[in-house]
Structures are given as C-alpha cells and as structure tokens.
C-alpha atoms as a PDB file:
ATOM      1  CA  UNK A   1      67.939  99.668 116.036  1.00  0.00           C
ATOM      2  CA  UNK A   2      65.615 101.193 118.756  1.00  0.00           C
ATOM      3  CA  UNK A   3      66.285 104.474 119.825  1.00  0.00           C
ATOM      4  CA  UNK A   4      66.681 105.297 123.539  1.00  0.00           C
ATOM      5  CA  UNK A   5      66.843 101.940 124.774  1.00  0.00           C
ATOM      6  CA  UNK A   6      70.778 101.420 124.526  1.00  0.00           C
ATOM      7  CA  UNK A   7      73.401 102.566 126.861  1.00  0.00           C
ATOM      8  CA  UNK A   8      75.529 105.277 126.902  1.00  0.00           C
ATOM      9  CA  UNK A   9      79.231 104.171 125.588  1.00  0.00           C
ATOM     10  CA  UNK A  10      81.826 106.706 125.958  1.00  0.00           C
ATOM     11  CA  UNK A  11      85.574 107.004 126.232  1.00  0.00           C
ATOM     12  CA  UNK A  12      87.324 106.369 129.819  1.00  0.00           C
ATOM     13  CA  UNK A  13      90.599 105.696 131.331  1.00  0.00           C
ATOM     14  CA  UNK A  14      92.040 102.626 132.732  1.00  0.00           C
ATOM     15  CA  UNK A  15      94.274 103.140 135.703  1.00  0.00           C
ATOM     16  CA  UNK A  16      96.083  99.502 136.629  1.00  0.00           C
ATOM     17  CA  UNK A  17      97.612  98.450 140.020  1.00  0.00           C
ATOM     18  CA  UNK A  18     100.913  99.467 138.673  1.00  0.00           C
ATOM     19  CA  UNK A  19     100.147 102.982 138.059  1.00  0.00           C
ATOM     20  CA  UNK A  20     100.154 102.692 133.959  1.00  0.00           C
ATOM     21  CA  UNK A  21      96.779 103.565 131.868  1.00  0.00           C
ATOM     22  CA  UNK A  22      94.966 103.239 128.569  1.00  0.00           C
ATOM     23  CA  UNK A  23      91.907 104.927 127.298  1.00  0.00           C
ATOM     24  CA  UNK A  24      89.177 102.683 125.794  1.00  0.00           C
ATOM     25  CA  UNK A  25      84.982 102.639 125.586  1.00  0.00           C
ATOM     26  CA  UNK A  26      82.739 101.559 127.916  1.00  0.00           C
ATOM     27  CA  UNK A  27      79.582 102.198 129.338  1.00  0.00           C
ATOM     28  CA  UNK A  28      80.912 102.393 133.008  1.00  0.00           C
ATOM     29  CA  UNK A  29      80.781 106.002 134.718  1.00  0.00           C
ATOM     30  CA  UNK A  30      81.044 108.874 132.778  1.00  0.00           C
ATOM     31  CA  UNK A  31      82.596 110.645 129.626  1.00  0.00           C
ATOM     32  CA  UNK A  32      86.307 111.019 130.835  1.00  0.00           C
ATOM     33  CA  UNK A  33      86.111 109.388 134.194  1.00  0.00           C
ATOM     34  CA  UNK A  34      89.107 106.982 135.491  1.00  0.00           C
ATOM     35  CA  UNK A  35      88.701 103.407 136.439  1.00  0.00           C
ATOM     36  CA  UNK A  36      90.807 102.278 138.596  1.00  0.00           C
ATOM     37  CA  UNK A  37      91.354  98.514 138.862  1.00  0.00           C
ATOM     38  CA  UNK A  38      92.690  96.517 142.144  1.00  0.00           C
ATOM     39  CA  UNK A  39      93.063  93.381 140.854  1.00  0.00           C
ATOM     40  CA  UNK A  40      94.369  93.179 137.316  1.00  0.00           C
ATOM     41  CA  UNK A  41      96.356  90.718 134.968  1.00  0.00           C
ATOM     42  CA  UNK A  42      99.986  92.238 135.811  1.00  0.00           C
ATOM     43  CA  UNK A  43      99.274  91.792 139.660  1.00  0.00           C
ATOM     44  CA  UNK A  44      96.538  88.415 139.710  1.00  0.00           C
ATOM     45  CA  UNK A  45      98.391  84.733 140.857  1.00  0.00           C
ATOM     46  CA  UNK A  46      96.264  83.640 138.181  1.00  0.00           C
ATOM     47  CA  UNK A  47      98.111  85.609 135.159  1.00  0.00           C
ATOM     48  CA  UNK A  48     101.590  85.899 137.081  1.00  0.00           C
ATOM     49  CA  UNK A  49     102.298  82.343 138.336  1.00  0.00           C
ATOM     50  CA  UNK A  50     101.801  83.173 142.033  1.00  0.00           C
ATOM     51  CA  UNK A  51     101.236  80.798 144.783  1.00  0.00           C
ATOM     52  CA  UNK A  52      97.991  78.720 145.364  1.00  0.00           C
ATOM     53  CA  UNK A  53      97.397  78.495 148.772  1.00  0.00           C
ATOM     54  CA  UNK A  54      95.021  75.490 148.112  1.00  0.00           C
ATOM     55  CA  UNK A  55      98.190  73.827 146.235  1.00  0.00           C
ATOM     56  CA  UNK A  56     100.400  74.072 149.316  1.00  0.00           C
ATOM     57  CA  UNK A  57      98.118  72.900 151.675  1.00  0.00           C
ATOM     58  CA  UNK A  58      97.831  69.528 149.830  1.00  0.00           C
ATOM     59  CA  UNK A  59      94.375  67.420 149.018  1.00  0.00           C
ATOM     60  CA  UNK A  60      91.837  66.180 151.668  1.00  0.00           C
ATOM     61  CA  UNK A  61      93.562  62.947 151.397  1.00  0.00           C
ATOM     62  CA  UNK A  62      97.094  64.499 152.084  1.00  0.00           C
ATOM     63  CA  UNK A  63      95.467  66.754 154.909  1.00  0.00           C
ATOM     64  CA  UNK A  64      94.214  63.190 156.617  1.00  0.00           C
ATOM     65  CA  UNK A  65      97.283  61.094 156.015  1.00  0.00           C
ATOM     66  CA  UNK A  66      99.437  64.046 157.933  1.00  0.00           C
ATOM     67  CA  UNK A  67      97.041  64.371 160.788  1.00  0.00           C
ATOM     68  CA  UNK A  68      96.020  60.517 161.079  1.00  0.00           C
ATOM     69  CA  UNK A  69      99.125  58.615 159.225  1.00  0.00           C
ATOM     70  CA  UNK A  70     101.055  57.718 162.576  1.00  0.00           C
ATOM     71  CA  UNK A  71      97.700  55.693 163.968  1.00  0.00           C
ATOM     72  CA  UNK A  72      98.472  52.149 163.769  1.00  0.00           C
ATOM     73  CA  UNK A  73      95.638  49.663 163.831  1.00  0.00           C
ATOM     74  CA  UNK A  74      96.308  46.512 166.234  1.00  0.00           C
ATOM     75  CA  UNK A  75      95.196  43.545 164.919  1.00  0.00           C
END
C-alpha cells in the first residue's frame, strides 16, 4: 500500500435519535468525537412501518377519478 495517501480511520461514537450509542471506526471527524444522527433506522418510516404520504394520497389515476369522476359525458 501507498503511504500517505489513505485516510485517517479512528474510533468515534454514535449517538442515535433515541439517545442510545455505540463506538465504531470511521474516518468522519476526529479521534473520540460524537456523531450524532437525526434520521436513523429506529426512528425512519422506512425501517419502522410508518406512513407513506404518497400511499395515502392514492395514484395519478385515483387523484383524477376523485376530482373528475362525477363529470358525465352527454351523448
């Protein structure tokens, strides 16, 4: 390997949403320096089931057949 042209990887702490925190490497920050996350997997819809907002609004066609469905067409 060359010398010099890696980064430095050091040990740091973790701080999730819920207050809870693990040490682990990386080459973010400093030596000893806390992370703190605002969006992790114990508070993310995506890893906790939460609501989609684009799931309750319903597809284009949906959206059109609410705002249009009572037009009849006179033949």
């Amino acid at each position: 390997m060359k010398k010099e042209i890696h980064p430095d990887y050091h040990n740091i702490t973790v701080q999730m949403t819920d207050g809870s925190t693990y040490q682990t490497r990386s080459t973010w920050g400093s030596e000893g320096d806390t992370l703190r996350l605002e969006i992790d997997p114990t508070s993310h819809p995506a890893w906790t089931g939460g609501l989609r907002k684009l799931g309750e609004r319903g597809g284009q066609v949906a959206r059109f057949n609410k705002r249009f469905g009572d037009i009849k067409i006179k033949k």
